[in-house]
C-alpha atoms as a PDB file:
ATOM      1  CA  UNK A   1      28.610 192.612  66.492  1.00  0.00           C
ATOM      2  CA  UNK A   2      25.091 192.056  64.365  1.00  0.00           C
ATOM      3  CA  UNK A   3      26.207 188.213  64.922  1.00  0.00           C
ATOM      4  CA  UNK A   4      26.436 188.348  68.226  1.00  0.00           C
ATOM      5  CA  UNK A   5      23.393 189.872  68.617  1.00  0.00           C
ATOM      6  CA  UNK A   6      21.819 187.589  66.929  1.00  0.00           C
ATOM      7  CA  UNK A   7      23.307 184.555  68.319  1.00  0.00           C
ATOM      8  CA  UNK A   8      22.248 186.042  72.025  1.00  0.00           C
ATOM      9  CA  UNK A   9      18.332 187.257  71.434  1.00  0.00           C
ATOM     10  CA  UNK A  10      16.815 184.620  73.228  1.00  0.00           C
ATOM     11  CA  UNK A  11      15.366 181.441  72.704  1.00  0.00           C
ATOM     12  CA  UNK A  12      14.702 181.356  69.345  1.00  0.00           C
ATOM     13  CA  UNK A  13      10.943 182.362  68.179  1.00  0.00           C
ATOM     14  CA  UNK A  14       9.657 180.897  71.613  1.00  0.00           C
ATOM     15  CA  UNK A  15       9.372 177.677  73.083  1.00  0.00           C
ATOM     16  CA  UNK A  16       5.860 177.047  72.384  1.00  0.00           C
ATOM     17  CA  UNK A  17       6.646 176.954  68.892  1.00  0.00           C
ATOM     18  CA  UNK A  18       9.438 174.424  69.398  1.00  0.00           C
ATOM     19  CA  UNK A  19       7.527 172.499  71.447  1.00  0.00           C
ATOM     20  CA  UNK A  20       4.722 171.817  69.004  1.00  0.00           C
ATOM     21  CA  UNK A  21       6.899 170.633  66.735  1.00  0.00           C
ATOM     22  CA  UNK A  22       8.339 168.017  69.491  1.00  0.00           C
ATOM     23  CA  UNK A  23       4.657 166.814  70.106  1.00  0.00           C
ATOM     24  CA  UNK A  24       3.960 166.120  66.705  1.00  0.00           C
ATOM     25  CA  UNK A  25       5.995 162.828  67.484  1.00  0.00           C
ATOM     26  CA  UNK A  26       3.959 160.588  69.066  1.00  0.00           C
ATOM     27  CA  UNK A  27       4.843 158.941  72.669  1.00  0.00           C
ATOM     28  CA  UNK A  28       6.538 155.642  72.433  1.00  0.00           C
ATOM     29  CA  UNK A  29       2.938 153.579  73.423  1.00  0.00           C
ATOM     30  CA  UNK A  30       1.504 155.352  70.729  1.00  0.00           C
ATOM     31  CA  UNK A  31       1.264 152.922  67.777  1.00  0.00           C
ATOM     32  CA  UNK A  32      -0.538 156.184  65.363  1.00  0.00           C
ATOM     33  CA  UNK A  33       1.734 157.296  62.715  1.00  0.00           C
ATOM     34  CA  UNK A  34       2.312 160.823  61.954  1.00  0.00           C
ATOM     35  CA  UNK A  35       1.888 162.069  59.159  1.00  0.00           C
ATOM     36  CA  UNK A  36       5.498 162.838  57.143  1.00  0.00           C
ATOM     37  CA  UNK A  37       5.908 166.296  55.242  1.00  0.00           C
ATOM     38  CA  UNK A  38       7.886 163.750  52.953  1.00  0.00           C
ATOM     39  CA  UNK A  39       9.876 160.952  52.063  1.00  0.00           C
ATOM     40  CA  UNK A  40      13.704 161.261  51.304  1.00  0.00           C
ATOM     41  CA  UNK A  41      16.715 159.370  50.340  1.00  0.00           C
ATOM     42  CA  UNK A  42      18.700 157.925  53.201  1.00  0.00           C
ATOM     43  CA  UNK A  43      21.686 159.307  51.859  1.00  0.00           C
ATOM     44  CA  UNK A  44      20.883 162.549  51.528  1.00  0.00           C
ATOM     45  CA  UNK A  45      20.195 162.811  55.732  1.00  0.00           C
ATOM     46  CA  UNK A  46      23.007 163.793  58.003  1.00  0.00           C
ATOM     47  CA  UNK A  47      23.218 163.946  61.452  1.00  0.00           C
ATOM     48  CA  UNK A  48      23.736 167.149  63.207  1.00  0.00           C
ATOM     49  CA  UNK A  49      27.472 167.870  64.532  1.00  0.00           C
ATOM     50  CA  UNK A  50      26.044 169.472  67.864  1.00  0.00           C
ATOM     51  CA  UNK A  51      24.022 166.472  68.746  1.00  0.00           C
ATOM     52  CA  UNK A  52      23.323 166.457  72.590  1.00  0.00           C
ATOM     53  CA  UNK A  53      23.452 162.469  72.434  1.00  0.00           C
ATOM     54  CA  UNK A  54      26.938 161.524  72.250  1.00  0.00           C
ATOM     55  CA  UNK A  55      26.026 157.470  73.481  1.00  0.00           C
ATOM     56  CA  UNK A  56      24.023 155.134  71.357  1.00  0.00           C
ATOM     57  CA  UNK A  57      23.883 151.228  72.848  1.00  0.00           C
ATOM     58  CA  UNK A  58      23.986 148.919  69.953  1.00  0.00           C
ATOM     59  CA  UNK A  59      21.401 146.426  71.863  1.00  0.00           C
ATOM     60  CA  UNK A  60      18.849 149.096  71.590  1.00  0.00           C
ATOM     61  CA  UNK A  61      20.023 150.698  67.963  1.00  0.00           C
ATOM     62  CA  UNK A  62      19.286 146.736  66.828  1.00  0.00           C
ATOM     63  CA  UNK A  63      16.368 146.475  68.970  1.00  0.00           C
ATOM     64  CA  UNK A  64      14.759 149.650  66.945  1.00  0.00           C
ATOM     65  CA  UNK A  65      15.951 148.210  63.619  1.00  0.00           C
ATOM     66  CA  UNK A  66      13.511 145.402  63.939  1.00  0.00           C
ATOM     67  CA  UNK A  67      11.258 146.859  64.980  1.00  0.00           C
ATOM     68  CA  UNK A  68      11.640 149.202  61.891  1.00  0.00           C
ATOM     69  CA  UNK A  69      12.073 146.123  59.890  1.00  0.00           C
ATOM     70  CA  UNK A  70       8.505 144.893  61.019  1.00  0.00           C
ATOM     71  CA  UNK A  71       6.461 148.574  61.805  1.00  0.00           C
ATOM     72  CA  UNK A  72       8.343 151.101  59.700  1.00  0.00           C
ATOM     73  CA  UNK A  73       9.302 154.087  60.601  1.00  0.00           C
ATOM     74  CA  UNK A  74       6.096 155.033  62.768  1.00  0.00           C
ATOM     75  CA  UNK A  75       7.691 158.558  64.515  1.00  0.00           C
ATOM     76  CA  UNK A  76       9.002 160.944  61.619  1.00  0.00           C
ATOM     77  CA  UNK A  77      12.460 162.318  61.996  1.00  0.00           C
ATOM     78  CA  UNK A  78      12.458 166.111  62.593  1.00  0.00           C
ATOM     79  CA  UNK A  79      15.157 168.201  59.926  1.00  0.00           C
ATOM     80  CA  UNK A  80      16.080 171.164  58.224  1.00  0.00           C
ATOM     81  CA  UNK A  81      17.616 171.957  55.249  1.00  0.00           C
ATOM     82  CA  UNK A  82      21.874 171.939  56.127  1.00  0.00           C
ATOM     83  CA  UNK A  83      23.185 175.068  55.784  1.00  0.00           C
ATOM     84  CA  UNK A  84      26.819 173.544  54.544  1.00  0.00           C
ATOM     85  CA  UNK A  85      24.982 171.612  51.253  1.00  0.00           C
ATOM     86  CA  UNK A  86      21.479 172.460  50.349  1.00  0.00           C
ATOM     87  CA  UNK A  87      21.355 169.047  49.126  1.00  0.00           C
ATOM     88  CA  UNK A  88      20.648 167.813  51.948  1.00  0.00           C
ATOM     89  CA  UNK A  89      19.137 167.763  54.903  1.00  0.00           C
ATOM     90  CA  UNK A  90      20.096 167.821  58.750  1.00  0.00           C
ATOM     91  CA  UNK A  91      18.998 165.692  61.675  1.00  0.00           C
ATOM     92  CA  UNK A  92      17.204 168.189  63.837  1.00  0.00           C
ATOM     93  CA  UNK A  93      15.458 164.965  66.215  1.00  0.00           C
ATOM     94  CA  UNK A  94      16.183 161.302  65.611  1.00  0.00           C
ATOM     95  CA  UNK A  95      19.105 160.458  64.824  1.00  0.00           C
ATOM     96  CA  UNK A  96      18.659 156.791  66.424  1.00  0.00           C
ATOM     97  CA  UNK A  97      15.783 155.778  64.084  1.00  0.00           C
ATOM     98  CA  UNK A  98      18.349 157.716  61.529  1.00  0.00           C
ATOM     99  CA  UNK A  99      21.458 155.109  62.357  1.00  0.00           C
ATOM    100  CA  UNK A 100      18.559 152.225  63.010  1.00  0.00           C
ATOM    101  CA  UNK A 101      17.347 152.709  59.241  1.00  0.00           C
ATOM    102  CA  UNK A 102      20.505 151.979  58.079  1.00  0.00           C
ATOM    103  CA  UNK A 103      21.068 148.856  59.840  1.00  0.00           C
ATOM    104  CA  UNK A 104      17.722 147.716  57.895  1.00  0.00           C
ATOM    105  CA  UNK A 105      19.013 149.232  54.840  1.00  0.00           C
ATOM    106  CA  UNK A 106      15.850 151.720  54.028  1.00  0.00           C
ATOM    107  CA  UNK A 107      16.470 153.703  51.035  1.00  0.00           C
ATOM    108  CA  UNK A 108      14.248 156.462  52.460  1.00  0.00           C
ATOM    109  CA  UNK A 109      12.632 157.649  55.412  1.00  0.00           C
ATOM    110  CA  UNK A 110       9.555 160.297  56.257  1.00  0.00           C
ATOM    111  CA  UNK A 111      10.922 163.445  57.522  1.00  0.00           C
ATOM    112  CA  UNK A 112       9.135 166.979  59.251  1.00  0.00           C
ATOM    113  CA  UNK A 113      10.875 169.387  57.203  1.00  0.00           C
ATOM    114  CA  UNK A 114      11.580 172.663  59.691  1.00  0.00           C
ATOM    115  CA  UNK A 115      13.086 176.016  59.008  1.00  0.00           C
ATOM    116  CA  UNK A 116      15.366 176.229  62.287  1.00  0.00           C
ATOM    117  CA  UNK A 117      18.349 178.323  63.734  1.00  0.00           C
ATOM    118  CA  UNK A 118      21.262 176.650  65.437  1.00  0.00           C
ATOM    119  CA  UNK A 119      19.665 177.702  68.415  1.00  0.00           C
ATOM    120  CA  UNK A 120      16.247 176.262  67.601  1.00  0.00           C
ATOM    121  CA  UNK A 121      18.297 173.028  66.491  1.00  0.00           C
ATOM    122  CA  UNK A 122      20.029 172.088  69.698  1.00  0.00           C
ATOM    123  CA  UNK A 123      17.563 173.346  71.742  1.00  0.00           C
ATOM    124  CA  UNK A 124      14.428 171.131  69.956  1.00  0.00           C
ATOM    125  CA  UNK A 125      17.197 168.267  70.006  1.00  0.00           C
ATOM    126  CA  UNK A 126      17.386 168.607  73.947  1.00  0.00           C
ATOM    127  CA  UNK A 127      13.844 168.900  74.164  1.00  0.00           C
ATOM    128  CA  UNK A 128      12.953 165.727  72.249  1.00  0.00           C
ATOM    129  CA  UNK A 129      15.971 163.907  74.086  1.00  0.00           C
ATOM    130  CA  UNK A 130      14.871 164.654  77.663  1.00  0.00           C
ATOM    131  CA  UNK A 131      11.022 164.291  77.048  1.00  0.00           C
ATOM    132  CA  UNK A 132      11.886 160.544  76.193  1.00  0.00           C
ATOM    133  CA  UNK A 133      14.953 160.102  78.681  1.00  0.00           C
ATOM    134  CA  UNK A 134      16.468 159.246  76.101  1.00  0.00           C
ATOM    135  CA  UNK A 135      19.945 161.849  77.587  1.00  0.00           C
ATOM    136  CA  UNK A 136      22.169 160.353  80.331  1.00  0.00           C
ATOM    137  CA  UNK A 137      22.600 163.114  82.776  1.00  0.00           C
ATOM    138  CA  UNK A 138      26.064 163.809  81.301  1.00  0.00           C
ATOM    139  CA  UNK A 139      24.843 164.698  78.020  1.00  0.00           C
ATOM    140  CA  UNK A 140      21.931 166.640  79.088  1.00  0.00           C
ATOM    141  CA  UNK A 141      24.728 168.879  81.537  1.00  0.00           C
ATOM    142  CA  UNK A 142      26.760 169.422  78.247  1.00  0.00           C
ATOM    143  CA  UNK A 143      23.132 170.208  76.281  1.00  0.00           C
ATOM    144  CA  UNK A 144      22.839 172.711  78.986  1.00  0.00           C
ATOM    145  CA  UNK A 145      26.015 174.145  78.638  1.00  0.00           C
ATOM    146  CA  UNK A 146      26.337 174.337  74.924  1.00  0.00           C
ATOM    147  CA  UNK A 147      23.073 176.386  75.143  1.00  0.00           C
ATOM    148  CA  UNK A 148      24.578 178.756  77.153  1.00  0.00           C
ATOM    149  CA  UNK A 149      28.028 179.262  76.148  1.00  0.00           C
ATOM    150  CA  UNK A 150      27.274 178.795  72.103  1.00  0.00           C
ATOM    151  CA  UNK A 151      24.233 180.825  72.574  1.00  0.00           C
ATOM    152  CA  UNK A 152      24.510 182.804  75.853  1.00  0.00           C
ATOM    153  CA  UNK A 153      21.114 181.986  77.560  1.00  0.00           C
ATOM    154  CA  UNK A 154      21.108 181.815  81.478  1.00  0.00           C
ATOM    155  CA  UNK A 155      20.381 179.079  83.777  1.00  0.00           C
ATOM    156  CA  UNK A 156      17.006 181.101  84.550  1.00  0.00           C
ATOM    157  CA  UNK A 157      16.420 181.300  81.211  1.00  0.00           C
ATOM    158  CA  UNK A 158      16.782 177.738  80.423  1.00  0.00           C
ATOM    159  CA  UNK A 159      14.867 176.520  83.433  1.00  0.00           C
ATOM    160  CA  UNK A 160      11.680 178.977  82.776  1.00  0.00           C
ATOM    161  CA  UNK A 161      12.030 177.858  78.775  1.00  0.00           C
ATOM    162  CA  UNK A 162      12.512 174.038  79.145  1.00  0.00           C
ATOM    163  CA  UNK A 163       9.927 173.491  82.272  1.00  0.00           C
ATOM    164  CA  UNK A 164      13.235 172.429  84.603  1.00  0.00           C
ATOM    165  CA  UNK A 165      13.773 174.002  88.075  1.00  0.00           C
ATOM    166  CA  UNK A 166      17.006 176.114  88.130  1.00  0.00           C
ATOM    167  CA  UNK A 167      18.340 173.752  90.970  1.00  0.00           C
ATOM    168  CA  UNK A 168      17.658 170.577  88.584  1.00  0.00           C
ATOM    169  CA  UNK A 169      19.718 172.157  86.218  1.00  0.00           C
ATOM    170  CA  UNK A 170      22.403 173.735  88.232  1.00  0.00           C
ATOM    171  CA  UNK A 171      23.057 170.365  89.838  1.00  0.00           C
ATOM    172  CA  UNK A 172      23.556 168.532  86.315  1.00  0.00           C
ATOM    173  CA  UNK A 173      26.332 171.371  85.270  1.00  0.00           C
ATOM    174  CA  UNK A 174      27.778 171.075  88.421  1.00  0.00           C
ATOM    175  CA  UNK A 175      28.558 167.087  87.618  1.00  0.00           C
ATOM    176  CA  UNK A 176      30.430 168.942  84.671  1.00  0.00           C
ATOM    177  CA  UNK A 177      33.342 169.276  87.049  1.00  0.00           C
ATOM    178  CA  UNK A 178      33.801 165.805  87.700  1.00  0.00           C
ATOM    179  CA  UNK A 179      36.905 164.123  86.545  1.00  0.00           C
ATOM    180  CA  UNK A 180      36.598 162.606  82.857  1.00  0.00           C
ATOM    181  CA  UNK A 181      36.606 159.048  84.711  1.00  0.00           C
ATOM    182  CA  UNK A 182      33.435 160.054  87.069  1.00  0.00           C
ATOM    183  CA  UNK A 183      31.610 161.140  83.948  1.00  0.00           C
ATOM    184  CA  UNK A 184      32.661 157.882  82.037  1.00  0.00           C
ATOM    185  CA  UNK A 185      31.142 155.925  84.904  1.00  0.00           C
ATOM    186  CA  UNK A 186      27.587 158.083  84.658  1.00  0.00           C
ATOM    187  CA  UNK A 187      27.300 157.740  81.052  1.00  0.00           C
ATOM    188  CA  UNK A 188      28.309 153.805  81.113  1.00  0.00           C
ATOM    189  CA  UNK A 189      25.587 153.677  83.669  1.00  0.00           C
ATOM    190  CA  UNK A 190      27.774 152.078  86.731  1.00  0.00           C
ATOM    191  CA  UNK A 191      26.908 155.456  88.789  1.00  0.00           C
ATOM    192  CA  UNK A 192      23.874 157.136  88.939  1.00  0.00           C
ATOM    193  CA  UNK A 193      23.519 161.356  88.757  1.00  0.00           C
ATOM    194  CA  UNK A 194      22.950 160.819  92.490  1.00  0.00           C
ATOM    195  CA  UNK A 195      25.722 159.036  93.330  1.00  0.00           C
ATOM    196  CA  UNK A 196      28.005 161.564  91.437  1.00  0.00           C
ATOM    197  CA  UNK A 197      26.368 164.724  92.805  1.00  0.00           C
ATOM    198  CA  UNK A 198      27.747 163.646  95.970  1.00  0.00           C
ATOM    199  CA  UNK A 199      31.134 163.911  94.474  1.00  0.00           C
ATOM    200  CA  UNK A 200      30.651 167.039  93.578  1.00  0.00           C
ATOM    201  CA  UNK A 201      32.861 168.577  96.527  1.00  0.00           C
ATOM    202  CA  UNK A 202      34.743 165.716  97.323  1.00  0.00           C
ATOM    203  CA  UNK A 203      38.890 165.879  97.312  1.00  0.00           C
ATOM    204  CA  UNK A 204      38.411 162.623  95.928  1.00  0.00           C
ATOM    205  CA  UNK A 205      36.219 162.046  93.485  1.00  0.00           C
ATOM    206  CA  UNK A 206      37.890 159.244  91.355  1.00  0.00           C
ATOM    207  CA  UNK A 207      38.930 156.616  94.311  1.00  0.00           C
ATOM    208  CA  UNK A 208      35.121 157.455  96.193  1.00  0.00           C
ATOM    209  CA  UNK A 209      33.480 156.970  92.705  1.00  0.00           C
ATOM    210  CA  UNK A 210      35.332 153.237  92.418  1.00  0.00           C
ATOM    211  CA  UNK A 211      34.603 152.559  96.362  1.00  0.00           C
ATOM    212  CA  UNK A 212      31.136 153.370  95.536  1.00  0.00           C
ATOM    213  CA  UNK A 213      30.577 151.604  92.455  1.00  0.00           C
ATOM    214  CA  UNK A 214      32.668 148.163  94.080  1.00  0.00           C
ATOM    215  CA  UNK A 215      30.596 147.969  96.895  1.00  0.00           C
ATOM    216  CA  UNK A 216      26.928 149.567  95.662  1.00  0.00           C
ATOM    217  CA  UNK A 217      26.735 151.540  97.891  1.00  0.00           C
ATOM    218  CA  UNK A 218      23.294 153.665  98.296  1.00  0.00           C
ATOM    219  CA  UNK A 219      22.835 157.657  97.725  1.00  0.00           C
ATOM    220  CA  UNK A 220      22.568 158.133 101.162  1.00  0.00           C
ATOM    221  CA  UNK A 221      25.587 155.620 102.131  1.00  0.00           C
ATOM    222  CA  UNK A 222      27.868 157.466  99.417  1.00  0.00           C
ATOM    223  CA  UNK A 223      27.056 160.850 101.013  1.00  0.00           C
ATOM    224  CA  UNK A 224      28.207 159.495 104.684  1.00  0.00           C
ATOM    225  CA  UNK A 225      31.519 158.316 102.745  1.00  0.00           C
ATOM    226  CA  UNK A 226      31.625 161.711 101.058  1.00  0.00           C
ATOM    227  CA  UNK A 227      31.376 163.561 104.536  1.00  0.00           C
ATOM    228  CA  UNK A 228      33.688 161.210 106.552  1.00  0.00           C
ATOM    229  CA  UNK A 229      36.420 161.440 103.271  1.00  0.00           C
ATOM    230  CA  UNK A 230      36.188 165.242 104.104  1.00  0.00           C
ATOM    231  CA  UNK A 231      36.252 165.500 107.411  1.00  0.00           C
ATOM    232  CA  UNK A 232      39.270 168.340 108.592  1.00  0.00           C
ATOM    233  CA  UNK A 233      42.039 166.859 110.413  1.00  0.00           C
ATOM    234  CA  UNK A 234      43.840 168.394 113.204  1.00  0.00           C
ATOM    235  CA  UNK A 235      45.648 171.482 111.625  1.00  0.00           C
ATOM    236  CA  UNK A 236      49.568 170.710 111.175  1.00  0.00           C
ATOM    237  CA  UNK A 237      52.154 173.299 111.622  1.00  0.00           C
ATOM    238  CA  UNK A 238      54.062 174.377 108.000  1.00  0.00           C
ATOM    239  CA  UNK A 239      57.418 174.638 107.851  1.00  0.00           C
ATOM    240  CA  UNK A 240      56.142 178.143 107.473  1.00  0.00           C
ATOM    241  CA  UNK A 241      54.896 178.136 110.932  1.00  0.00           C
ATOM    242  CA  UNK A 242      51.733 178.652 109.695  1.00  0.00           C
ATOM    243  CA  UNK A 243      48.485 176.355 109.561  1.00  0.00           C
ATOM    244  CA  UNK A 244      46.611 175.055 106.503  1.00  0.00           C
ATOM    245  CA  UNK A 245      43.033 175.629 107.004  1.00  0.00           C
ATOM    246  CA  UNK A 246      40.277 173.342 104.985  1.00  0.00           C
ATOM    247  CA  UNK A 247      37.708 174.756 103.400  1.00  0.00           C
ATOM    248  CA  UNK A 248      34.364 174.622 105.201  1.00  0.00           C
ATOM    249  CA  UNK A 249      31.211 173.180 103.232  1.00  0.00           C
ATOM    250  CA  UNK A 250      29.499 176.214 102.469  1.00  0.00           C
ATOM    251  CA  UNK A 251      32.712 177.470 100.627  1.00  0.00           C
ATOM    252  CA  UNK A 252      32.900 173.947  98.899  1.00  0.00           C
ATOM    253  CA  UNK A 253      28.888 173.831  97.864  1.00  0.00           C
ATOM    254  CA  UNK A 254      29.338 178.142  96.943  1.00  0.00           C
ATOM    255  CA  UNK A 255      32.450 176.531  94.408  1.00  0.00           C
ATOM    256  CA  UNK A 256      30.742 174.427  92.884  1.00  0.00           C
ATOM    257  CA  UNK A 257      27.522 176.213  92.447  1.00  0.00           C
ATOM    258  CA  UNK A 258      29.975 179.277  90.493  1.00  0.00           C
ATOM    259  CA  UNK A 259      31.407 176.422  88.578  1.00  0.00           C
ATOM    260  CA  UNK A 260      28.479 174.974  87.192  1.00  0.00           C
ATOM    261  CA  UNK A 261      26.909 178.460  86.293  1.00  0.00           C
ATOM    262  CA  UNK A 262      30.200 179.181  84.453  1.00  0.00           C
ATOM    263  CA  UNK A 263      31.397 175.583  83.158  1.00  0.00           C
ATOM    264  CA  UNK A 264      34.994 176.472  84.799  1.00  0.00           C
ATOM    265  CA  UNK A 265      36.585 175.583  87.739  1.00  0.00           C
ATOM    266  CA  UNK A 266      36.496 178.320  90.160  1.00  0.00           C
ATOM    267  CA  UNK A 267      38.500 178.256  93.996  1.00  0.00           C
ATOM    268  CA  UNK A 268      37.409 180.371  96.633  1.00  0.00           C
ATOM    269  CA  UNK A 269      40.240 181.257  98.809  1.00  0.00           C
ATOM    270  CA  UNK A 270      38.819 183.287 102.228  1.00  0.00           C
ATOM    271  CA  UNK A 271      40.851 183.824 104.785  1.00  0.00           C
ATOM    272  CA  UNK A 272      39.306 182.958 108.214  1.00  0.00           C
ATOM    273  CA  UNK A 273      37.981 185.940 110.406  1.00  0.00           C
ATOM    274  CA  UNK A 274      38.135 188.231 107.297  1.00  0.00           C
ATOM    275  CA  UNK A 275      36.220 190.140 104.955  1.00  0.00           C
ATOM    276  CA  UNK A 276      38.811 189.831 102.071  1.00  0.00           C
ATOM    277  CA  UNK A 277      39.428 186.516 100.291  1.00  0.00           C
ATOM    278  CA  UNK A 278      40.614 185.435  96.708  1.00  0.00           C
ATOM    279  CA  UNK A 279      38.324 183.980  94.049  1.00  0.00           C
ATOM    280  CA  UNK A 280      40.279 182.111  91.159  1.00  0.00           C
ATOM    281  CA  UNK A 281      38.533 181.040  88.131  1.00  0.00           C
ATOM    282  CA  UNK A 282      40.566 178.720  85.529  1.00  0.00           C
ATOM    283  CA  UNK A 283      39.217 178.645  82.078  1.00  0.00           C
ATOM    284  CA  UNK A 284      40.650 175.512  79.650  1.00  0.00           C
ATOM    285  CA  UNK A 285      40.447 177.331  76.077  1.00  0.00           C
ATOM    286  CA  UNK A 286      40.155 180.838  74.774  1.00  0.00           C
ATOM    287  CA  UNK A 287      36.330 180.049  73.936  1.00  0.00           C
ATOM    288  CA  UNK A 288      35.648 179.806  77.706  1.00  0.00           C
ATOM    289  CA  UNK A 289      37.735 183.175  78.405  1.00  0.00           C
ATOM    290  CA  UNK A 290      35.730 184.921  75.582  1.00  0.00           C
ATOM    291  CA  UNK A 291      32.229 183.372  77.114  1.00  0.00           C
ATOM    292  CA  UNK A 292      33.727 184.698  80.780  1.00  0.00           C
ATOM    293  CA  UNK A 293      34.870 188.163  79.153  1.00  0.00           C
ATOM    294  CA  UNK A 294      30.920 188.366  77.510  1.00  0.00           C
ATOM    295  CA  UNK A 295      29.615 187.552  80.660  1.00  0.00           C
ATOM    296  CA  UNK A 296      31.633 190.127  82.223  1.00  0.00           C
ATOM    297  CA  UNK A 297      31.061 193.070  80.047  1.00  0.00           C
ATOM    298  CA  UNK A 298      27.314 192.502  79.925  1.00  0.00           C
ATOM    299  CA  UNK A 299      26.873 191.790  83.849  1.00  0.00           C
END
């Protein structure tokens, strides 16, 4: 229970704190070098597991290398000391200059050596990501969503914390519960977070996605193809002898606002003229049903 706890006291000791140690890095213009706590063996770095930043282009790892090769490392990478081996140390912020070292073949690099949770660690990784753009709007969803099913913050939390409107943030989860193939095609770049927000709702996602992408379509022109792909047809009679009814927008938008708040795919089922309804939430692992049973119990 103590663990628990612990795991869900907040943000770490405050995100002023955090953020200081983010703006010790300098801005990409910014030729000054900051001054390292120290210089360490290559080999004795290692990346962190829960990394936000799942994509790195070789173009621009290669890019960075020379201009390593040429500059140096001029931005200092940002670790602590990794709690599995004490012998080395853990990439808090940086891991591209990290992987771009090694193309050069640096035996060491500067480092900011700082005594962080695993909260403080993904959440100053996030930080130092999104500052620079440096997330695709996949990977700063699942940033989101680590932070608060691993650590149990709130979407008002996070927004007040990171300087993000709730909406901004509620609209990345909600891509989230896009097909694996949407997602591909906003990390790869071929469709923007704009483009799949509109697919949000959609019946379907995957063949709108490919219209979309095959004819470049605009926001705006992907939202009329959205709307006229959803439009109700004329109820037909079930064998039944009843009438299937499609869901109106609001109920769409209201399931996928639940589902990005809880990361799971949740159905709202109302029957029409009625107060009483059926809401149906489907959870893919035991982690997500013991995140839904915390979130539960505490309200």
């Amino acid at each position: 229970m103590a663990d628990k706890k612990e795991q869900r006291r907040g943000l770490g000791r405050g995100l002023s704190a955090l953020m200081a140690d983010v703006e010790t890095q300098p801005r990409p213009q910014e030729n000054a070098p900051v001054r390292p706590d120290r210089l360490v063996p290559i080999e004795r770095v290692v990346p962190n597991p829960d990394q936000p930043r799942r994509t790195f282009t070789e173009a621009q790892l290669h890019e960075l290398a020379e201009s390593i090769r040429t500059k140096g490392i001029i931005q200092p990478l940002i670790v602590r000391q990794n709690p599995r081996d004490p012998e080395q140390f853990e990439i808090v912020a940086g891991e591209r200059r990290w992987r771009a070292a090694q193309i050069v073949q640096l035996h060491e690099i500067p480092v900011l050596v700082r005594d962080f949770d695993d909260t403080e660690v993904l959440e100053v990784a996030i930080i130092e990501n999104i500052q620079r753009a440096d997330l695709n709007a996949i990977e700063e969803a699942a940033g989101y969503r680590q932070l608060m099913f691993k650590f149990g913050h709130t979407q008002e939390k996070l927004a007040e914390a990171l300087g993000k409107s709730r909406s901004h943030i509620a609209n990345l989860m909600r891509l989230l519960n896009l097909p694996d193939t949407v997602q591909d095609m906003v990390v790869k770049g071929d469709l923007s977070a704009g483009h799949a927000r509109t697919l949000v709702t959609a019946p379907n996602p995957e063949s709108l996605a490919r219209t979309i992408v095959e004819k470049g379509l605009s926001v705006r022109a992907a939202e009329k193809l959205v709307k006229d792909s959803s439009a109700p047809e004329r109820p037909k009679p079930q064998p039944s002898g009843s009438f299937k009814v499609e869901k109106d927008a609001d109920t769409r938008a209201l399931e996928g606002d639940l589902s990005a708040a809880l990361s799971m795919k949740v159905s709202i089922d109302h029957k029409p003229g009625q107060e009483a309804g059926k809401l149906t939430i489907s959870y893919e692992s035991l982690e997500q049903l013991d995140a839904l049973c915390a979130l539960l119990s505490t309200g």
